[in-house]
C-alpha atoms as a PDB file:
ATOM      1  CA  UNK A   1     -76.490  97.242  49.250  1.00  0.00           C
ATOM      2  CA  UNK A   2     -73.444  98.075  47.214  1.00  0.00           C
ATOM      3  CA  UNK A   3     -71.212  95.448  45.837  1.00  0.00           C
ATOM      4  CA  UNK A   4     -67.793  94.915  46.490  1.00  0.00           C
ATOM      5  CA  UNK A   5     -65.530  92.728  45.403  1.00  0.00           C
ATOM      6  CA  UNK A   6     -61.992  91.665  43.358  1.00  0.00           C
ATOM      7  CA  UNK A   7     -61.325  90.692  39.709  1.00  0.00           C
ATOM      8  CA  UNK A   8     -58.096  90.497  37.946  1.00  0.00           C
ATOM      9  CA  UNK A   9     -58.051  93.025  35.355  1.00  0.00           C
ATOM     10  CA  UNK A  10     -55.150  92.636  32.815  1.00  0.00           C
ATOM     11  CA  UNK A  11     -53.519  90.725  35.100  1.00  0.00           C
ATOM     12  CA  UNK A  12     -53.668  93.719  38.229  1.00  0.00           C
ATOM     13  CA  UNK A  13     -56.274  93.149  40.967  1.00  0.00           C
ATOM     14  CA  UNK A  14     -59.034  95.506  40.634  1.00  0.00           C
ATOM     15  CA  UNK A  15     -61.817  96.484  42.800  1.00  0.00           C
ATOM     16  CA  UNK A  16     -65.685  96.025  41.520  1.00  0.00           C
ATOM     17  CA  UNK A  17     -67.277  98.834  43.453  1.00  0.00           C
ATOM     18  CA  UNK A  18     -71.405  98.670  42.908  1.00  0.00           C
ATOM     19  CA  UNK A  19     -71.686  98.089  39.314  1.00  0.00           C
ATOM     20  CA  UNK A  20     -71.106  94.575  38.767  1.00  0.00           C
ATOM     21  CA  UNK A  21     -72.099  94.589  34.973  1.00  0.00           C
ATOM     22  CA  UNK A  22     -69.145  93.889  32.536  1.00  0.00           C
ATOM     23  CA  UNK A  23     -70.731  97.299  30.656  1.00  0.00           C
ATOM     24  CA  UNK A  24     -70.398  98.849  33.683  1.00  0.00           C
ATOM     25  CA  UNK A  25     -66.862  98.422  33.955  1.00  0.00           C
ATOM     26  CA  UNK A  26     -66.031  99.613  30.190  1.00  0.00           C
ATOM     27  CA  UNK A  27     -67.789 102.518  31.016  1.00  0.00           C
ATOM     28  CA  UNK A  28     -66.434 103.600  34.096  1.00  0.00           C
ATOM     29  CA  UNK A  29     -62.781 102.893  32.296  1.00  0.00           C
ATOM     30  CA  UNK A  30     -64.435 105.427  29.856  1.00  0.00           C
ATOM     31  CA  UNK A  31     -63.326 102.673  26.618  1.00  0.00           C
ATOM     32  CA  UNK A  32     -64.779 103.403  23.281  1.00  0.00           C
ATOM     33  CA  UNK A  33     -67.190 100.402  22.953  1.00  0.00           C
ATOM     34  CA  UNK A  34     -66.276 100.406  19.280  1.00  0.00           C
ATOM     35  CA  UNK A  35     -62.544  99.701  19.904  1.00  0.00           C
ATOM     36  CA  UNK A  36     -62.521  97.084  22.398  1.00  0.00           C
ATOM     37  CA  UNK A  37     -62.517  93.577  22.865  1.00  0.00           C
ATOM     38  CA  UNK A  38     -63.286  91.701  25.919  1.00  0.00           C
ATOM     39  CA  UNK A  39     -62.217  88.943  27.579  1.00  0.00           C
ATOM     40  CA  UNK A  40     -63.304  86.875  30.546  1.00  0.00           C
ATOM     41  CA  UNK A  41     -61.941  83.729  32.455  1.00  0.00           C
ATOM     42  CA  UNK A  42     -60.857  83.262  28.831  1.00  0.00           C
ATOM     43  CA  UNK A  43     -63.569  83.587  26.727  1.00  0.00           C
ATOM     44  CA  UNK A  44     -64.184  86.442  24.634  1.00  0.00           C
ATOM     45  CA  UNK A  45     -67.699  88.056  25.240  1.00  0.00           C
ATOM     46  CA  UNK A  46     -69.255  89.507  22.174  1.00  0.00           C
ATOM     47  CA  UNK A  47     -70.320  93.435  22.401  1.00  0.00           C
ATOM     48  CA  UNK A  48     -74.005  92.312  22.311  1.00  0.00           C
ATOM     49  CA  UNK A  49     -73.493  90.423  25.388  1.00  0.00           C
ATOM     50  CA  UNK A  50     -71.845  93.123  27.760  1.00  0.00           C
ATOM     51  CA  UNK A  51     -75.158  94.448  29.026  1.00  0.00           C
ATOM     52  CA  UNK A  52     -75.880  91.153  30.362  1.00  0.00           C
ATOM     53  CA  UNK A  53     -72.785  89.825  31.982  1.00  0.00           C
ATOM     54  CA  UNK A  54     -72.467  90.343  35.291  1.00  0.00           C
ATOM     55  CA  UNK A  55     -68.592  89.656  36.552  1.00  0.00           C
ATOM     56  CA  UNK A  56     -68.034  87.883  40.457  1.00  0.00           C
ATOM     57  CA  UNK A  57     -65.326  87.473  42.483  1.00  0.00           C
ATOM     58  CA  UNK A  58     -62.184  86.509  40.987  1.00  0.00           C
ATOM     59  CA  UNK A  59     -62.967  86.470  37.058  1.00  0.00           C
ATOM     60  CA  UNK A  60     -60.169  87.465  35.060  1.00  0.00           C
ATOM     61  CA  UNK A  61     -61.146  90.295  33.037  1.00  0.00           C
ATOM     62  CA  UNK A  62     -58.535  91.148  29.761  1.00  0.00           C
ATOM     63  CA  UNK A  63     -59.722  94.096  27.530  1.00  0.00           C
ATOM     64  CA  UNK A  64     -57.709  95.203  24.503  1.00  0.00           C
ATOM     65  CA  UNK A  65     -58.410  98.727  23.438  1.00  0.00           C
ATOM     66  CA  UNK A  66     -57.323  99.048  20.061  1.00  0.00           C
ATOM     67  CA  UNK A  67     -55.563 102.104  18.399  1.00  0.00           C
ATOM     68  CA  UNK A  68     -55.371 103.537  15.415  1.00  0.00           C
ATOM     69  CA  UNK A  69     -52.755 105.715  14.244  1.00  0.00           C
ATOM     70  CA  UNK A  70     -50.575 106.115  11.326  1.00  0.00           C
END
């Protein structure tokens, strides 16, 4: 059974559709795990925790993709 549901991401609603894994949202945003930070319901969740985090209805999700340039 496939999971929907809402989050706020960066402060725009966003639709989970299936994957409710926090790694499965950075990848389907297709973010460079190396250049992002992660936020949720404002805590930051470390890199080694993203496999593991599962988000639910109405978490507030903030990722900062960082950018290098010069």
């Amino acid at each position: 059974m496939p999971i929907d549901f809402q989050i706020t991401l960066n402060g725009e609603p966003y639709a989970v559709n299936g994957d409710a894994r926090l790694i499965g949202l950075i990848e389907g945003l297709k973010l460079k795990r190396g250049r992002v930070a992660v936020e949720i319901n404002r805590e930051i969740v470390p890199k080694a925790q993203w496999s593991s985090v599962t988000l639910a209805p109405g978490d507030i999700v903030e990722i900062v993709n960082f950018v290098g340039g010069g």
